[in-house]
C-alpha atoms as a PDB file:
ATOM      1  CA  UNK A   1     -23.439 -43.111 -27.218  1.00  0.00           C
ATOM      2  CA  UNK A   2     -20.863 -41.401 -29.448  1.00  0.00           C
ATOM      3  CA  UNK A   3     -22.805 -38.193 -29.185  1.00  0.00           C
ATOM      4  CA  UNK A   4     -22.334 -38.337 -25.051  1.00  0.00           C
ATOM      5  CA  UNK A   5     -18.888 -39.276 -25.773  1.00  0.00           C
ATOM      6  CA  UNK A   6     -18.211 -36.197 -27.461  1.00  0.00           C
ATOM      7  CA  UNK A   7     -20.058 -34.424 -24.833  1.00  0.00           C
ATOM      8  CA  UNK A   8     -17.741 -35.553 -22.406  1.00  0.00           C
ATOM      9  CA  UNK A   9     -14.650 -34.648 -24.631  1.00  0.00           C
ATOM     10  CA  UNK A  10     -15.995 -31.234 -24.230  1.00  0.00           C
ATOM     11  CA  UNK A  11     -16.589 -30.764 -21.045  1.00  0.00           C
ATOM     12  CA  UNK A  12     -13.240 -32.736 -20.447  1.00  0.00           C
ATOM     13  CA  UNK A  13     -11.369 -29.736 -22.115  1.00  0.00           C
ATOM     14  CA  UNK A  14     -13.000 -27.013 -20.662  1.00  0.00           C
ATOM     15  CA  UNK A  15     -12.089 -28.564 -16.995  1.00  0.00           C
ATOM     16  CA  UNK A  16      -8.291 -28.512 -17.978  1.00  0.00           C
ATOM     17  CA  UNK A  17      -8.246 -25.284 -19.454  1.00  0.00           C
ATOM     18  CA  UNK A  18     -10.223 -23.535 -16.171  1.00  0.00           C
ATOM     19  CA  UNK A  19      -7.548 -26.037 -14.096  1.00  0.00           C
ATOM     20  CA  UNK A  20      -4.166 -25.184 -15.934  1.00  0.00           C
ATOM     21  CA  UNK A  21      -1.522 -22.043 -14.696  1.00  0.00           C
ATOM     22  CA  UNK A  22      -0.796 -19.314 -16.927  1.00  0.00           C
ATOM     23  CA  UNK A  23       1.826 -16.987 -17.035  1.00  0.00           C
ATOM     24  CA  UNK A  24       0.313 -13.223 -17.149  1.00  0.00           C
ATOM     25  CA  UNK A  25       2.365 -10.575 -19.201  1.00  0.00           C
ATOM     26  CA  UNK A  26       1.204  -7.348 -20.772  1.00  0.00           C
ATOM     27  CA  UNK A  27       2.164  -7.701 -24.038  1.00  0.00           C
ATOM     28  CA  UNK A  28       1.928  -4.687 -25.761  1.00  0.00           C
ATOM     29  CA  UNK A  29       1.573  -4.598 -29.973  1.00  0.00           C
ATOM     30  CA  UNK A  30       4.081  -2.085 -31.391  1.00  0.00           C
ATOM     31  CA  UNK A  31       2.016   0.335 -32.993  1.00  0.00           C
ATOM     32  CA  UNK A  32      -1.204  -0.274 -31.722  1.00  0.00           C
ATOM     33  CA  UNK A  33      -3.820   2.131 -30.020  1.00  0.00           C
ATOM     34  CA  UNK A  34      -5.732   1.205 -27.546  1.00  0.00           C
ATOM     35  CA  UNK A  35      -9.020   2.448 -26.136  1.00  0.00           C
ATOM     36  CA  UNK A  36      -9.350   3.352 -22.455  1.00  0.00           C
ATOM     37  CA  UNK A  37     -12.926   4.765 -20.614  1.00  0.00           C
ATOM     38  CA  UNK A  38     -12.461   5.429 -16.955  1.00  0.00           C
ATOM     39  CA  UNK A  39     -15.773   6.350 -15.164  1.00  0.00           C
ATOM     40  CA  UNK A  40     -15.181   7.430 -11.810  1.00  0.00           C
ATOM     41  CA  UNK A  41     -18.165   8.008  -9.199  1.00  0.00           C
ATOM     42  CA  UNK A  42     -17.849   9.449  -5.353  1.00  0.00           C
ATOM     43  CA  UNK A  43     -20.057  10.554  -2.806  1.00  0.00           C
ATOM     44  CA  UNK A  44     -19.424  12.175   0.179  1.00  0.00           C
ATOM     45  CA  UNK A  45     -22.774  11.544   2.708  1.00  0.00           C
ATOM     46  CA  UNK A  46     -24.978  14.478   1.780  1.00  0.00           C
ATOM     47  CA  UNK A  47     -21.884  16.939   1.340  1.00  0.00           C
ATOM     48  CA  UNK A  48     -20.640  15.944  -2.112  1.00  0.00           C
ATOM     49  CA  UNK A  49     -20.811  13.871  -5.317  1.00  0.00           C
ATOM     50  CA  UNK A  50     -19.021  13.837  -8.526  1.00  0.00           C
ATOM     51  CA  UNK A  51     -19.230  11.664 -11.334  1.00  0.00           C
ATOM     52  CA  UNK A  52     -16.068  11.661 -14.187  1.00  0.00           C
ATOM     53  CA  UNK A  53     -15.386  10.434 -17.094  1.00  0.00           C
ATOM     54  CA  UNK A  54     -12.650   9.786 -19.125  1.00  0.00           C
ATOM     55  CA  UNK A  55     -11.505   8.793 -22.226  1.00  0.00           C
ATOM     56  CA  UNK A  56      -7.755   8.187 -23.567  1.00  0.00           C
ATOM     57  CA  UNK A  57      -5.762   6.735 -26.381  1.00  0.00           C
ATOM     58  CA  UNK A  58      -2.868   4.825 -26.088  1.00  0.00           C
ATOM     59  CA  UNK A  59      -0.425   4.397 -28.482  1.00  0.00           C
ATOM     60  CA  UNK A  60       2.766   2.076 -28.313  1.00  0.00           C
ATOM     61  CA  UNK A  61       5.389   3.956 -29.558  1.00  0.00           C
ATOM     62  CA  UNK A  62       8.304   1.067 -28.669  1.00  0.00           C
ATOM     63  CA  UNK A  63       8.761  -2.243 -27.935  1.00  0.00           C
ATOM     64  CA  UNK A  64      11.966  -3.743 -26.781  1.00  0.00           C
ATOM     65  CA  UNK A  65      12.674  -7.379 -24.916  1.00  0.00           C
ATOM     66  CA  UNK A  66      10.138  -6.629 -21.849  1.00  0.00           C
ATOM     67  CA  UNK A  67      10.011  -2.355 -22.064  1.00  0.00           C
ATOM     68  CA  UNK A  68       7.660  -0.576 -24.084  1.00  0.00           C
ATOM     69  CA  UNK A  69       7.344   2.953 -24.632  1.00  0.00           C
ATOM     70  CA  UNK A  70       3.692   4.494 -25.592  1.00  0.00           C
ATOM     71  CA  UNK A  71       2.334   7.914 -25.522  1.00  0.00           C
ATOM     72  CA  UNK A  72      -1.015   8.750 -23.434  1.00  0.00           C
ATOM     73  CA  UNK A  73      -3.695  11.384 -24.828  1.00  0.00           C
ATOM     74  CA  UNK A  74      -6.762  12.162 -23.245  1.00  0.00           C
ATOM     75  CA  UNK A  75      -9.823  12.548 -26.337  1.00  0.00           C
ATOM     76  CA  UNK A  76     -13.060  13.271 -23.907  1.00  0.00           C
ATOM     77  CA  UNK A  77     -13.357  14.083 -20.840  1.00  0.00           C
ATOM     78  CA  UNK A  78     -17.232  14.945 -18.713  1.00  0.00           C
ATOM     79  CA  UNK A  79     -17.583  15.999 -14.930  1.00  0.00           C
ATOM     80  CA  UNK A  80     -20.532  16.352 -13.114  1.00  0.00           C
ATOM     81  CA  UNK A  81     -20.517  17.413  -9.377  1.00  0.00           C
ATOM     82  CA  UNK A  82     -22.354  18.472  -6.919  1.00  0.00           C
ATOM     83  CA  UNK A  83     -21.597  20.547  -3.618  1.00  0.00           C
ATOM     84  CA  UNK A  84     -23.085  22.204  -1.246  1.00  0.00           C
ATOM     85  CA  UNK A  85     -26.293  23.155  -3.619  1.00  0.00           C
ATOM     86  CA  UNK A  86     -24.243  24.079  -6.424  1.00  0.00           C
ATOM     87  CA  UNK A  87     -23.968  22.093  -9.629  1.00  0.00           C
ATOM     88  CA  UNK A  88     -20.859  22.184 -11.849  1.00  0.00           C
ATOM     89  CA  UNK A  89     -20.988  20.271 -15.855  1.00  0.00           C
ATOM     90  CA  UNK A  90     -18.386  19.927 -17.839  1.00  0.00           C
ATOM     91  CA  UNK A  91     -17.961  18.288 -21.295  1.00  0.00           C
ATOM     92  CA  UNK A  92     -15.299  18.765 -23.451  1.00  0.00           C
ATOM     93  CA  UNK A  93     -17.130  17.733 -26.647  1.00  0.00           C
ATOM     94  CA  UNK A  94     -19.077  20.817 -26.447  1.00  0.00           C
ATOM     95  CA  UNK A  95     -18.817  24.335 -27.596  1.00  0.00           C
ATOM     96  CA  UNK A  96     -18.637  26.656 -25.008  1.00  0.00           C
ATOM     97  CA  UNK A  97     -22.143  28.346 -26.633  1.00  0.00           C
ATOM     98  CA  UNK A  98     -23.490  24.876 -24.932  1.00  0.00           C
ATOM     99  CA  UNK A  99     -21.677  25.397 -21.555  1.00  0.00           C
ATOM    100  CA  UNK A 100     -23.132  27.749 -19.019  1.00  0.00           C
ATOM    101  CA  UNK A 101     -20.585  29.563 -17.114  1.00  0.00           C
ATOM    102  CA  UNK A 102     -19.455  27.482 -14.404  1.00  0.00           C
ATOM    103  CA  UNK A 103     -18.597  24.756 -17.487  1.00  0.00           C
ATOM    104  CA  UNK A 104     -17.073  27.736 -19.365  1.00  0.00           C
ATOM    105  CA  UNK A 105     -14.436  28.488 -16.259  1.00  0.00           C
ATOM    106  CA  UNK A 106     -14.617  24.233 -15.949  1.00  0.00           C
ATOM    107  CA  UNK A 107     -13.313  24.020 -19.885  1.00  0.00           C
ATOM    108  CA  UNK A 108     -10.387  26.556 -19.263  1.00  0.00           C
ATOM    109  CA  UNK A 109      -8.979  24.910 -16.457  1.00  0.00           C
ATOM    110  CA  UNK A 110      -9.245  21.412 -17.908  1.00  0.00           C
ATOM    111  CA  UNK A 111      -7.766  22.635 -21.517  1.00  0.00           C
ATOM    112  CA  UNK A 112      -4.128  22.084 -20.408  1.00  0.00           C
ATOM    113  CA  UNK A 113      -4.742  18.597 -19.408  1.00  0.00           C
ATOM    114  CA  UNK A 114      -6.645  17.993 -22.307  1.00  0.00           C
ATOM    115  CA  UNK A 115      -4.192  19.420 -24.646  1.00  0.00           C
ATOM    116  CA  UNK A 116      -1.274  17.265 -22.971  1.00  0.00           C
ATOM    117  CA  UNK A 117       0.803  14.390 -24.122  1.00  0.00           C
ATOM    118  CA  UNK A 118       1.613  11.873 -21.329  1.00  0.00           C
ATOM    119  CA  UNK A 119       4.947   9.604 -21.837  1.00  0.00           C
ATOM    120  CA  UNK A 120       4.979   6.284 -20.338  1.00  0.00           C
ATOM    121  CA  UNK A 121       7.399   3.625 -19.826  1.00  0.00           C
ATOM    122  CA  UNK A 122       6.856   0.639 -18.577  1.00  0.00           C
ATOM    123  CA  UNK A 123       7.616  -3.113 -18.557  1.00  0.00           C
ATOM    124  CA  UNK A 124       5.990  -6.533 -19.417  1.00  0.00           C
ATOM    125  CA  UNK A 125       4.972  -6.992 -15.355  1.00  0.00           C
ATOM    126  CA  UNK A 126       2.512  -3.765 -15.217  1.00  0.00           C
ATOM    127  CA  UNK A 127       5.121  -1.848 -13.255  1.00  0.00           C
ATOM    128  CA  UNK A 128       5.578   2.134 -14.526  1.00  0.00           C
ATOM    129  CA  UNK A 129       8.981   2.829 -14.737  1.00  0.00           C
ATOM    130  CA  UNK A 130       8.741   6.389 -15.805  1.00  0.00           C
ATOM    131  CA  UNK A 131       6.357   9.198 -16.805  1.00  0.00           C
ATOM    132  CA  UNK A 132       6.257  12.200 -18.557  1.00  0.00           C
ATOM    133  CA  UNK A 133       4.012  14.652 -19.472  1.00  0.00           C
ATOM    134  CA  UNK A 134       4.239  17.602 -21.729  1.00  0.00           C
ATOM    135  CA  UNK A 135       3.636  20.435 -20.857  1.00  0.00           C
ATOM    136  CA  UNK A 136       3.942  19.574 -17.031  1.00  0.00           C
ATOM    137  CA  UNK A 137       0.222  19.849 -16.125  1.00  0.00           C
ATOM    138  CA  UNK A 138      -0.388  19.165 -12.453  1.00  0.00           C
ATOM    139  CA  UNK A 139      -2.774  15.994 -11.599  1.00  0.00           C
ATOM    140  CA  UNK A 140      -2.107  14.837 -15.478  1.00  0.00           C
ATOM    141  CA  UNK A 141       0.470  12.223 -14.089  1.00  0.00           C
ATOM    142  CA  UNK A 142      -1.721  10.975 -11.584  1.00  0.00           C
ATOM    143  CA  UNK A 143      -4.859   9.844 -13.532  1.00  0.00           C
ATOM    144  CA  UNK A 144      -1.934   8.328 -15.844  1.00  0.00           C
ATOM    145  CA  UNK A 145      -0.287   6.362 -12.650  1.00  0.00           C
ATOM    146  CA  UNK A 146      -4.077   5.431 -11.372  1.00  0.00           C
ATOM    147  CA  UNK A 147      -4.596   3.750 -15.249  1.00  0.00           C
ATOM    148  CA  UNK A 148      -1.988   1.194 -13.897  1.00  0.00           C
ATOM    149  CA  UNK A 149      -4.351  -1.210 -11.726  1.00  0.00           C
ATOM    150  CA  UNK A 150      -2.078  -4.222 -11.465  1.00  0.00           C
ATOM    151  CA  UNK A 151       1.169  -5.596 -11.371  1.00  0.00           C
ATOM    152  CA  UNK A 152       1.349  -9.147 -12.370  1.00  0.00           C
ATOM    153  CA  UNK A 153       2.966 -11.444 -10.087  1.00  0.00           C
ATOM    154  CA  UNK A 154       6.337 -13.239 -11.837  1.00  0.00           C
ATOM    155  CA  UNK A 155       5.693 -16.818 -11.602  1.00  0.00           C
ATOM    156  CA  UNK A 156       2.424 -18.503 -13.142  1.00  0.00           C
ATOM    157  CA  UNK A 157      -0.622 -18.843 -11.022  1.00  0.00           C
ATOM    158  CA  UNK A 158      -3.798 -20.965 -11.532  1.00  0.00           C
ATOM    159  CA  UNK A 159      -7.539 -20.728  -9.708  1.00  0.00           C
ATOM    160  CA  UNK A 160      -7.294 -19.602  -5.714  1.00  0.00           C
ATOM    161  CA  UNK A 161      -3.243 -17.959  -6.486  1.00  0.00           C
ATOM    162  CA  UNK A 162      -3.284 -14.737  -4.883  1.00  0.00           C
ATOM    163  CA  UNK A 163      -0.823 -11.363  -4.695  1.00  0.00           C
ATOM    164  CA  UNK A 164      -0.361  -8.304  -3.789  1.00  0.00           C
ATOM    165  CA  UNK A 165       0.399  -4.704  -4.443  1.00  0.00           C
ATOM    166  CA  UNK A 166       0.366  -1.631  -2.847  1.00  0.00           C
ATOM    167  CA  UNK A 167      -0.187   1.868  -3.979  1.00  0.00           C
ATOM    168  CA  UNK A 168       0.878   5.502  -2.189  1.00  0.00           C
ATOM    169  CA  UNK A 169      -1.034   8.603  -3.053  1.00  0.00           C
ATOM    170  CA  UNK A 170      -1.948  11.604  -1.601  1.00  0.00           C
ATOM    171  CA  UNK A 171      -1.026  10.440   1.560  1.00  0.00           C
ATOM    172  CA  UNK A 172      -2.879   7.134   0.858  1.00  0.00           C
ATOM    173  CA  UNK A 173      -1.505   3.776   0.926  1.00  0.00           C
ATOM    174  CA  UNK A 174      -3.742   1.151  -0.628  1.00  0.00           C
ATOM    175  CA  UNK A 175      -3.366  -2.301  -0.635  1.00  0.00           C
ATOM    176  CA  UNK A 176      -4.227  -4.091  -2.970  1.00  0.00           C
ATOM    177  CA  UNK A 177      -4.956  -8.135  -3.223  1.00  0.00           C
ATOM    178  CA  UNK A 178      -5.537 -10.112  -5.980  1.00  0.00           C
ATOM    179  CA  UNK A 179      -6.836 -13.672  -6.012  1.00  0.00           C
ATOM    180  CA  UNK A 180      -7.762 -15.596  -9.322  1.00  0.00           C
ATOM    181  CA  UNK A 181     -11.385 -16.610  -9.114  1.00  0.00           C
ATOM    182  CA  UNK A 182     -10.884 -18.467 -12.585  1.00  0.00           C
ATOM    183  CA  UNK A 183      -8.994 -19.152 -15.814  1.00  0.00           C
ATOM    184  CA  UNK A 184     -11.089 -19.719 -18.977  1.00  0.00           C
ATOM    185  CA  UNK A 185      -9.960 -20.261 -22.444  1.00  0.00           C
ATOM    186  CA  UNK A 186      -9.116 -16.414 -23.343  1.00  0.00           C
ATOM    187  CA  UNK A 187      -9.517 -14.399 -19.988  1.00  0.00           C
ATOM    188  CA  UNK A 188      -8.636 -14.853 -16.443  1.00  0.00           C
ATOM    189  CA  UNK A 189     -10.820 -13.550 -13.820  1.00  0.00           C
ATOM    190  CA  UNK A 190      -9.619 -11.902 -10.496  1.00  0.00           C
ATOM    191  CA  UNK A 191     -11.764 -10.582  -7.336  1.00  0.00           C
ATOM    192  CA  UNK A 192      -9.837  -7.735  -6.117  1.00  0.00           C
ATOM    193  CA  UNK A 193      -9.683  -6.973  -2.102  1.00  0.00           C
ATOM    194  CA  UNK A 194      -7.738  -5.089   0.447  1.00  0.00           C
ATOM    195  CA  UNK A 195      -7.747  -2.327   2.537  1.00  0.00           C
ATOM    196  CA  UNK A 196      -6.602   1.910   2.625  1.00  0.00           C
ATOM    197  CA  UNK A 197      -4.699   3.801   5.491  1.00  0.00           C
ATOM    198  CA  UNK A 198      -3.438   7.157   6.071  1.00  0.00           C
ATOM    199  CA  UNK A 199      -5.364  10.386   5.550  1.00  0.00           C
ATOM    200  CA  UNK A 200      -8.207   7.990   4.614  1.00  0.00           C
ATOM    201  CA  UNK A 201      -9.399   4.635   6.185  1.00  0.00           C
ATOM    202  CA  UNK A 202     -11.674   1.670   4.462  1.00  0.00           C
ATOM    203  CA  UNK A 203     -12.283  -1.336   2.679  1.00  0.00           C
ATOM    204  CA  UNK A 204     -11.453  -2.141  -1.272  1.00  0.00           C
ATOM    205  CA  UNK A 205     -13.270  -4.600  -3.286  1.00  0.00           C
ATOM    206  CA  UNK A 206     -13.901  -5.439  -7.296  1.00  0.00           C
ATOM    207  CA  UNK A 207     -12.818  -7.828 -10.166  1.00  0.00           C
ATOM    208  CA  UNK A 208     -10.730  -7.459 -12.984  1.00  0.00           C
ATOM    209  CA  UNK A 209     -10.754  -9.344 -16.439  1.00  0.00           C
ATOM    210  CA  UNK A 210      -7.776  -9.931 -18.381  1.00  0.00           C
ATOM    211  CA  UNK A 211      -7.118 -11.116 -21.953  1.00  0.00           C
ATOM    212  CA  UNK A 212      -4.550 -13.788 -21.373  1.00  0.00           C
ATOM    213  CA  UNK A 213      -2.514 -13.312 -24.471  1.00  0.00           C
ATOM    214  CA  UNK A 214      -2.619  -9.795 -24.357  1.00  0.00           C
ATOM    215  CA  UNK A 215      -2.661  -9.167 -20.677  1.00  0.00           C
ATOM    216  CA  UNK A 216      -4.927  -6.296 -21.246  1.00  0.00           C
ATOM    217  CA  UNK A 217      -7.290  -5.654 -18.215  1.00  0.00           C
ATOM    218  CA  UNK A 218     -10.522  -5.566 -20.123  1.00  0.00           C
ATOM    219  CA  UNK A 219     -12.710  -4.580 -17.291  1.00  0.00           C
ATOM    220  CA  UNK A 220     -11.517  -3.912 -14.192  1.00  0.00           C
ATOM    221  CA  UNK A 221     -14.399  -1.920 -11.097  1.00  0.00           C
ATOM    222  CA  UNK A 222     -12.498  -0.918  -7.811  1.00  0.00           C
ATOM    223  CA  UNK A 223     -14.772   0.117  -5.154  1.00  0.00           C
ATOM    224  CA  UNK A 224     -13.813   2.226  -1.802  1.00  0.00           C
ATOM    225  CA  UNK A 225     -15.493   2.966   1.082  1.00  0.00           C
ATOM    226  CA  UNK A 226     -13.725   5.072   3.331  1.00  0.00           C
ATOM    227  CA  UNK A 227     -13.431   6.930   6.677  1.00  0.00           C
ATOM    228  CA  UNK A 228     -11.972  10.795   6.142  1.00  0.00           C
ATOM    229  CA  UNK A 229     -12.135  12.370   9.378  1.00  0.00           C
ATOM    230  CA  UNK A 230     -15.360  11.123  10.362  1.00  0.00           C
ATOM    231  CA  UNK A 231     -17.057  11.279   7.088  1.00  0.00           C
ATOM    232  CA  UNK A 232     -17.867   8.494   4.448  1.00  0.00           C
ATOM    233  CA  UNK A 233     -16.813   8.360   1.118  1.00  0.00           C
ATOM    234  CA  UNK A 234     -18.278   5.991  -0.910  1.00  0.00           C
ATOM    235  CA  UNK A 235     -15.282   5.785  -4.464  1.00  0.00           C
ATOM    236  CA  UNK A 236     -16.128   3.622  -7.337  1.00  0.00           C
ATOM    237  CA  UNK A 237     -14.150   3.271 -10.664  1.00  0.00           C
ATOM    238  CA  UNK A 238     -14.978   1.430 -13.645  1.00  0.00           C
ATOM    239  CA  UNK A 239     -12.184   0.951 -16.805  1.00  0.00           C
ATOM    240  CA  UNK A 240     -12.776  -0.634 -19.995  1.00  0.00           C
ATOM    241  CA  UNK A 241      -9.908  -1.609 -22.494  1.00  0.00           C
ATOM    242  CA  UNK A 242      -9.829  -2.489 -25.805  1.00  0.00           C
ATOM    243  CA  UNK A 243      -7.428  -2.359 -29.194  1.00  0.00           C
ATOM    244  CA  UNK A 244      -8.785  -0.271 -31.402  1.00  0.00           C
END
């Protein structure tokens, strides 16, 4: 009997914590570096596909009320795409004695952007209030703006609370929703939905895990499938996050 009892203690507990509201907040550790892989996948019908990834630091530089300051670096970066019958690697990690020459041309145009130091500001809500990057590298402050996946609503939400956010780029406006599948002790759990206009057309879908204290998105997959002028583009983009 007093072993059930317990049992039921348990299980009582883990029903209130996956029932209660929380408040979500990045909260950023002064000082800290975090870890960020991107992998980013697309496929064009038969005419294209391209697999990417990348790998950044983050550092927080500041931390002030609910502003912080950190500094962005990219430390590996791999490509691998395919187009019309030709193939084109890159890795940064290698020499270029193991890069043919198409990764040899790849390596000198990607240099700048790996060589560059991206400045971010931002607040406790997810929103970027500014970015740098020096030296001004075009398409740098992009891949920095599409590391920002969420924006966390201001009031506290529990299971089935949903919100929104929408993104413009490239003549792409994405909408985003966000509805809270469940809370659990240290991570809340979101499926992600919505839909893309403009220049392209289609469907979004994924999930995103975040730390609650932290408000880290540990693992967040966005998936696209989209319309561009009659041909489908299948986009897919996995991040991982962690403190080093």
């Amino acid at each position: 009997m007093k072993k059930l009892f317990v049992l039921f203690l348990v299980l009582s507990a883990n029903l209130t914590i996956a029932q209660e509201s929380v408040v979500l907040r990045l909260n950023y550790e002064k000082g800290a570096t975090y870890d960020v892989t991107m992998n980013m996948t697309q496929k064009m019908d038969t005419i294209m596909s391209m697999q990417m990834s990348i790998n950044m630091d983050i550092k927080v530089l500041e931390v002030k009320d609910d502003v912080y300051e950190s500094e962005m670096k990219f430390t590996k970066m791999t490509m691998d795409m395919s187009q019309g019958g030709n193939e084109m690697n890159f890795d940064s990690s290698k020499s270029d004695d193991e890069l043919d020459d198409m990764g040899k041309m790849m390596k000198t145009q990607m240099s700048p952007m790996l060589n560059a130091v991206i400045f971010v500001k931002g607040n406790s809500l997810g929103e970027v209030l500014e970015v740098k990057v020096t030296p001004n590298v075009p398409g740098v402050e992009d891949i920095a703006n599409q590391s920002s996946n969420v924006i966390y609503p201001k009031e506290a939400i529990k299971v089935g609370s949903t919100w929104t956010m929408s993104k413009n780029q490239k003549g792409m406006k994405m909408d985003f929703i966000y509805t809270v599948k469940s809370i659990e002790k240290e991570t809340v759990i979101l499926d992600l939905s919505g839909e893309v206009t403009g220049v392209a057309a289609g469907e979004i879908s994924g999930s995103m895990n975040i730390e609650t204290n932290s408000g880290i998105p540990t693992d967040t997959k966005i998936n696209m499938d989209l319309d561009i002028n009659g041909q489908k583009l299948k986009s897919e983009i996995a991040m991982i996050m962690a403190k080093k």
